[in-house]
Protein backbone atom coordinates (compact mmCIF):
# COMPACT_ATOMS: atom_id res chain seq x y z
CA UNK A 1 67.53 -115.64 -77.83
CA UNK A 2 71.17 -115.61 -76.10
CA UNK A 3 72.28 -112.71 -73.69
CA UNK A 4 73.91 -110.94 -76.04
CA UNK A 5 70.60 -110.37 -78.15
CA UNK A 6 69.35 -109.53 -74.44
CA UNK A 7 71.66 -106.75 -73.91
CA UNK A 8 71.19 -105.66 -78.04
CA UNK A 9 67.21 -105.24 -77.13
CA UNK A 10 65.90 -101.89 -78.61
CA UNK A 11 63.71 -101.55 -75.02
CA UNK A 12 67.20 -101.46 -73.33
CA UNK A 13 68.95 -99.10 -75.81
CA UNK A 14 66.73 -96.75 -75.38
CA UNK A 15 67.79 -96.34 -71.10
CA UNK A 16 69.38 -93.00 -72.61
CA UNK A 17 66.94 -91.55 -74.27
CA UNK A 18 66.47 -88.59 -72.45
CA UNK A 19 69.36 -85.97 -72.97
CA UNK A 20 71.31 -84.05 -70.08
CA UNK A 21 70.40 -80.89 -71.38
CA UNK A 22 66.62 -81.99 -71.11
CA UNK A 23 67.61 -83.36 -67.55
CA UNK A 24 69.58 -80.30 -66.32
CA UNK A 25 66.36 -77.85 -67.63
CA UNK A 26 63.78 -80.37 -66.02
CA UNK A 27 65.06 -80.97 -62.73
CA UNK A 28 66.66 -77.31 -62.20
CA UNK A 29 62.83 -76.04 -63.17
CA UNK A 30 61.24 -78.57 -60.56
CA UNK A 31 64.21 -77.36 -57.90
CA UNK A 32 62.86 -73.50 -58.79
CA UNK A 33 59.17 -74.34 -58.89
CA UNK A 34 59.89 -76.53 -55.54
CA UNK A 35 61.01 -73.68 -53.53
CA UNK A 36 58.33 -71.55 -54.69
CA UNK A 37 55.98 -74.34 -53.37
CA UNK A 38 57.62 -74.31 -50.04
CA UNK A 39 57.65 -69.83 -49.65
CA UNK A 40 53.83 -70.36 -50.41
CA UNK A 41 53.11 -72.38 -47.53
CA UNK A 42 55.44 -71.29 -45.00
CA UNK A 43 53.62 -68.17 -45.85
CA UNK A 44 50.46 -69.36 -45.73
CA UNK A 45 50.81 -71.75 -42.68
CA UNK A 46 48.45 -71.24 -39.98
CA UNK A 47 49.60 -74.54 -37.50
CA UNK A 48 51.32 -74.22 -33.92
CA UNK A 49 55.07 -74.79 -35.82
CA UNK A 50 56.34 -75.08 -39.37
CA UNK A 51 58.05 -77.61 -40.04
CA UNK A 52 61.37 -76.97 -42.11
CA UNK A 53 61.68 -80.78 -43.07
CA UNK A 54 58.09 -80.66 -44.91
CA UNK A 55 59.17 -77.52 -46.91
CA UNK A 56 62.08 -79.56 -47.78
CA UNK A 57 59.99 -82.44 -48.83
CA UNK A 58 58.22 -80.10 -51.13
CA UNK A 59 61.29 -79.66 -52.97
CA UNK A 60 62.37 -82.86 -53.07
CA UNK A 61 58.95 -84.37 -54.31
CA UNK A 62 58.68 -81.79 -57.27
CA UNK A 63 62.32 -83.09 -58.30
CA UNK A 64 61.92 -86.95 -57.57
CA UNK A 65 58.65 -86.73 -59.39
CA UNK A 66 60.28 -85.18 -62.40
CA UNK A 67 62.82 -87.75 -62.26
CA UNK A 68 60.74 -90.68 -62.32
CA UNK A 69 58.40 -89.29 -65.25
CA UNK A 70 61.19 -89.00 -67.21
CA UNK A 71 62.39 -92.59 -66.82
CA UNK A 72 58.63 -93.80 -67.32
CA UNK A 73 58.45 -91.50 -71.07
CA UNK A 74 62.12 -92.98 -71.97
CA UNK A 75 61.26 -96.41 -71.61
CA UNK A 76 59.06 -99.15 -71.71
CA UNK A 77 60.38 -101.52 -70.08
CA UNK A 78 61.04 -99.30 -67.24
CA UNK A 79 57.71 -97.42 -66.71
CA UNK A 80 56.38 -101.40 -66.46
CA UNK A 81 58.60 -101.76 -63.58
CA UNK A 82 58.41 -99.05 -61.93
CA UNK A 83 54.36 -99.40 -61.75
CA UNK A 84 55.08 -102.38 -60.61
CA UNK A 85 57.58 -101.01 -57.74
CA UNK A 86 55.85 -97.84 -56.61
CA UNK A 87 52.71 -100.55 -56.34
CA UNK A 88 53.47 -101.72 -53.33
CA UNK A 89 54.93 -98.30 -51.65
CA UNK A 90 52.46 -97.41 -48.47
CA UNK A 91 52.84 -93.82 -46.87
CA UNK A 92 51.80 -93.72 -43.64
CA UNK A 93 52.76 -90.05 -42.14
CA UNK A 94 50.01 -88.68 -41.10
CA UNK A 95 48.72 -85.17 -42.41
CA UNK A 96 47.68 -83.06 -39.41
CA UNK A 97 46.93 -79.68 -41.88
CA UNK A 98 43.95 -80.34 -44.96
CA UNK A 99 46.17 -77.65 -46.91
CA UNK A 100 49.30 -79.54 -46.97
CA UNK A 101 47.25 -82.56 -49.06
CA UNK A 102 47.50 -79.55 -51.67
CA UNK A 103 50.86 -78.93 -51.18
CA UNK A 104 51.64 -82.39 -52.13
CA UNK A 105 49.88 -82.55 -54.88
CA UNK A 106 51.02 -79.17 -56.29
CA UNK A 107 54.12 -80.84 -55.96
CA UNK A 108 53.94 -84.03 -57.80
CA UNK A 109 51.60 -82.37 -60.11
CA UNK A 110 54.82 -79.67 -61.09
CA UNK A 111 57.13 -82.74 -61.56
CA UNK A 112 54.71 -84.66 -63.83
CA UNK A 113 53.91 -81.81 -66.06
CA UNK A 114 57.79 -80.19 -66.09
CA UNK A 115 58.67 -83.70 -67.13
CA UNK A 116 55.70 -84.36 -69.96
CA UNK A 117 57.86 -80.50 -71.54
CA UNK A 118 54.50 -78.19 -70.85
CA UNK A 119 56.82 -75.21 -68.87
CA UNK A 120 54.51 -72.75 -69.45
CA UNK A 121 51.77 -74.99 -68.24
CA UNK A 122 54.23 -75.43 -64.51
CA UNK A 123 54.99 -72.26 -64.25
CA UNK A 124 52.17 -69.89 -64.96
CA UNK A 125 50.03 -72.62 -63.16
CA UNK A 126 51.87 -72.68 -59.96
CA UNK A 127 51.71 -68.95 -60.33
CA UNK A 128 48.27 -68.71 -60.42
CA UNK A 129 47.75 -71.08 -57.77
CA UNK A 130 50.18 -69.61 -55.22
CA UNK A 131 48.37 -66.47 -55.90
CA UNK A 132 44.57 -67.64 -55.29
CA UNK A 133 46.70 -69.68 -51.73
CA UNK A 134 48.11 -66.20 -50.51
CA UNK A 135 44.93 -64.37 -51.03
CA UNK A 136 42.27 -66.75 -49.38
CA UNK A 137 44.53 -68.31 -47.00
CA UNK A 138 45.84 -65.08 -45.53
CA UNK A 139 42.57 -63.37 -45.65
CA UNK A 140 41.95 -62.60 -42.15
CA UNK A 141 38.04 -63.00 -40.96
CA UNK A 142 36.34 -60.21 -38.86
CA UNK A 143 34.52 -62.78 -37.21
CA UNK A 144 37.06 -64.96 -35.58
CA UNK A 145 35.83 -67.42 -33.58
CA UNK A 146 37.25 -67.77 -29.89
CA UNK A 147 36.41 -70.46 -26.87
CA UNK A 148 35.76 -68.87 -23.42
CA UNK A 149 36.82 -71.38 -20.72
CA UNK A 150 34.75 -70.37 -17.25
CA UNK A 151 34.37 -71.25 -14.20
CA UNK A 152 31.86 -70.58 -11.65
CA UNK A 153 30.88 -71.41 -8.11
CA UNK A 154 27.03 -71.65 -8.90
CA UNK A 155 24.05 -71.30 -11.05
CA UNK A 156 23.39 -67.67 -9.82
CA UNK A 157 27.65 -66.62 -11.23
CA UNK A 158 26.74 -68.56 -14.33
CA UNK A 159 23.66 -66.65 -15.15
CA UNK A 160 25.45 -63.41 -14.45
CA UNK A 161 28.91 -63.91 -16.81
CA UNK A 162 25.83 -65.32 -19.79
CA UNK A 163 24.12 -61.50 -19.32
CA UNK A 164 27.55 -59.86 -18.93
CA UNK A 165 28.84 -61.32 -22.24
CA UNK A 166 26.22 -60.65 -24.20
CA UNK A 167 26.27 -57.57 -23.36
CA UNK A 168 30.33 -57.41 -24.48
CA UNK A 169 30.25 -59.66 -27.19
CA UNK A 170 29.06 -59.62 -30.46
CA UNK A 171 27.66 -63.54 -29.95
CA UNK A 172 27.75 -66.10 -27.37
CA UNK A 173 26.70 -69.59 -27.47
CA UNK A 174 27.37 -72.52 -24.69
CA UNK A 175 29.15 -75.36 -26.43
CA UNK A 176 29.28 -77.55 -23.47
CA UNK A 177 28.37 -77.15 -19.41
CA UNK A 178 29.75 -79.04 -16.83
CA UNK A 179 28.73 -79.03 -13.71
CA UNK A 180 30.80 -80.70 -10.27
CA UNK A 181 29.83 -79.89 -6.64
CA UNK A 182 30.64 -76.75 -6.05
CA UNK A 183 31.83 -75.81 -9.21
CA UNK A 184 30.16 -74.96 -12.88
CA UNK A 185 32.65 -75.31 -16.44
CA UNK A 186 31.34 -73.86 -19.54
CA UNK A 187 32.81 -74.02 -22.61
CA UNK A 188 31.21 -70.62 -24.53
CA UNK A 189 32.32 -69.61 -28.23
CA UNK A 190 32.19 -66.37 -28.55
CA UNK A 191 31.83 -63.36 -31.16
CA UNK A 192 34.24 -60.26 -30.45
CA UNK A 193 32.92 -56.74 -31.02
CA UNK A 194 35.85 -54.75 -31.40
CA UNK A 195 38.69 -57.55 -31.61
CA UNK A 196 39.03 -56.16 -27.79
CA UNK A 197 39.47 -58.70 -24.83
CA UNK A 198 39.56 -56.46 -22.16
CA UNK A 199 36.39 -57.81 -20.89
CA UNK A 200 37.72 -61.04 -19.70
CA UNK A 201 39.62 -59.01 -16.90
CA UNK A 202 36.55 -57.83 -15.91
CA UNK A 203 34.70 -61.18 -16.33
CA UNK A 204 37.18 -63.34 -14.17
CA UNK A 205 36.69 -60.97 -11.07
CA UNK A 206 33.00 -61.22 -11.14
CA UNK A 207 31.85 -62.48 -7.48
CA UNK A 208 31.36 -66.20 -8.19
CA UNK A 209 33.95 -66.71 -11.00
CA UNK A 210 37.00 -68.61 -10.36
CA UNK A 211 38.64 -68.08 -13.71
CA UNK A 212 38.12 -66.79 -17.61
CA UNK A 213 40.53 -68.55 -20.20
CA UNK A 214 40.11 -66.66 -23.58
CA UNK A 215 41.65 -68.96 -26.43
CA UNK A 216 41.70 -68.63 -30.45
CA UNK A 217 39.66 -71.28 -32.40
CA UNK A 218 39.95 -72.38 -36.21
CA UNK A 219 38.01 -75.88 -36.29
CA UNK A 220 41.38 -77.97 -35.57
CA UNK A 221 43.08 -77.34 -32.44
CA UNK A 222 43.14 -74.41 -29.38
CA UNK A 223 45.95 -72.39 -28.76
């Protein structure tokens, strides 16, 4: 075989077997279907700060996605290669939201189906699923937890704030006690009645309390 039967090989010829009009629809559908992506979960995003760069990776992973399945369907030769390439790619960002795993995968999952020609399958799918995102995410609980930070001087202030919040809260359970000369922490999570914090003014100038931090809770971080 010489190079010119090399560069006659029907695996080669076939580099351009994907038209531009079958481009321009795919990747203009995965730019749409991106940016819905990204309006979910900036609205659903519960963190400290969004991050604008992740939306944008959203985007960009719906579209490179689509790209790449379309080279893979094209050709044989290429989809060999590039199993062989993205083999050896390692990610190692780390993922501090469990939601955003989704979001990734909604992503690539758009570009891989948008490329394999199932539109109604990307659309009315990422439709459904950005509906059943805003309606649990969003979905605000009645029973929010919170953690109480307290301080007291002795055992005698420490019994007092446990009777006075169970009296104002709904519950109230110790999730950790320490104790220094002098000086009593306890970490309480606690149950609001009315959504109300008005009694923590009233807690922190108890005789025998130094200080009352109220703070929200969700299971990942305070603040």
């Amino acid at each position: 075989m010489t190079l010119q039967d090399i560069f006659k090989s029907s695996f080669l010829e076939n580099i351009g077997g994907v038209s531009l009009l079958d481009m321009a629809l795919a990747l203009t559908l995965a730019f749409g279907l991106g940016l819905f992506i990204l309006l979910v979960h900036k609205k659903t995003f519960s963190g400290v700060m969004w991050s604008s760069s992740f939306g944008v990776t959203l985007v960009a992973l719906a579209m490179i996605t689509t790209m790449t399945i379309l080279a893979v369907t094209s050709n044989v030769v290429l989809s060999l290669g590039m199993v062989g390439a993205l083999s050896i790619v390692r990610f190692r960002a780390a993922i501090k939201e469990p939601l955003d795993i989704a979001f990734l995968f909604w992503s690539i999952a758009v570009g891989i189906v948008l490329a394999a020609g199932l539109i109604p399958l990307a659309v009315v799918g990422s439709l459904v699923i950005g509906g059943v995102l805003l309606v649990f995410v969003n979905r605000k609980s009645h029973e929010s937890p919170y953690i109480l930070v307290l301080q007291c001087r002795d055992q005698v202030a420490e019994v007092r704030s446990k009777v006075f919040l169970e009296d104002h809260t709904r519950r109230c359970v110790t999730k950790s006690k320490t104790v220094r000369q002098g000086a009593v922490e306890l970490d309480l999570e606690v149950r609001l009645k009315d959504g109300g914090t008005g009694f923590v003014n009233d807690l922190a100038g108890m005789e025998g309390v130094d200080s009352a931090v109220l703070v929200s809770y969700n299971g990942d971080y305070m603040g």
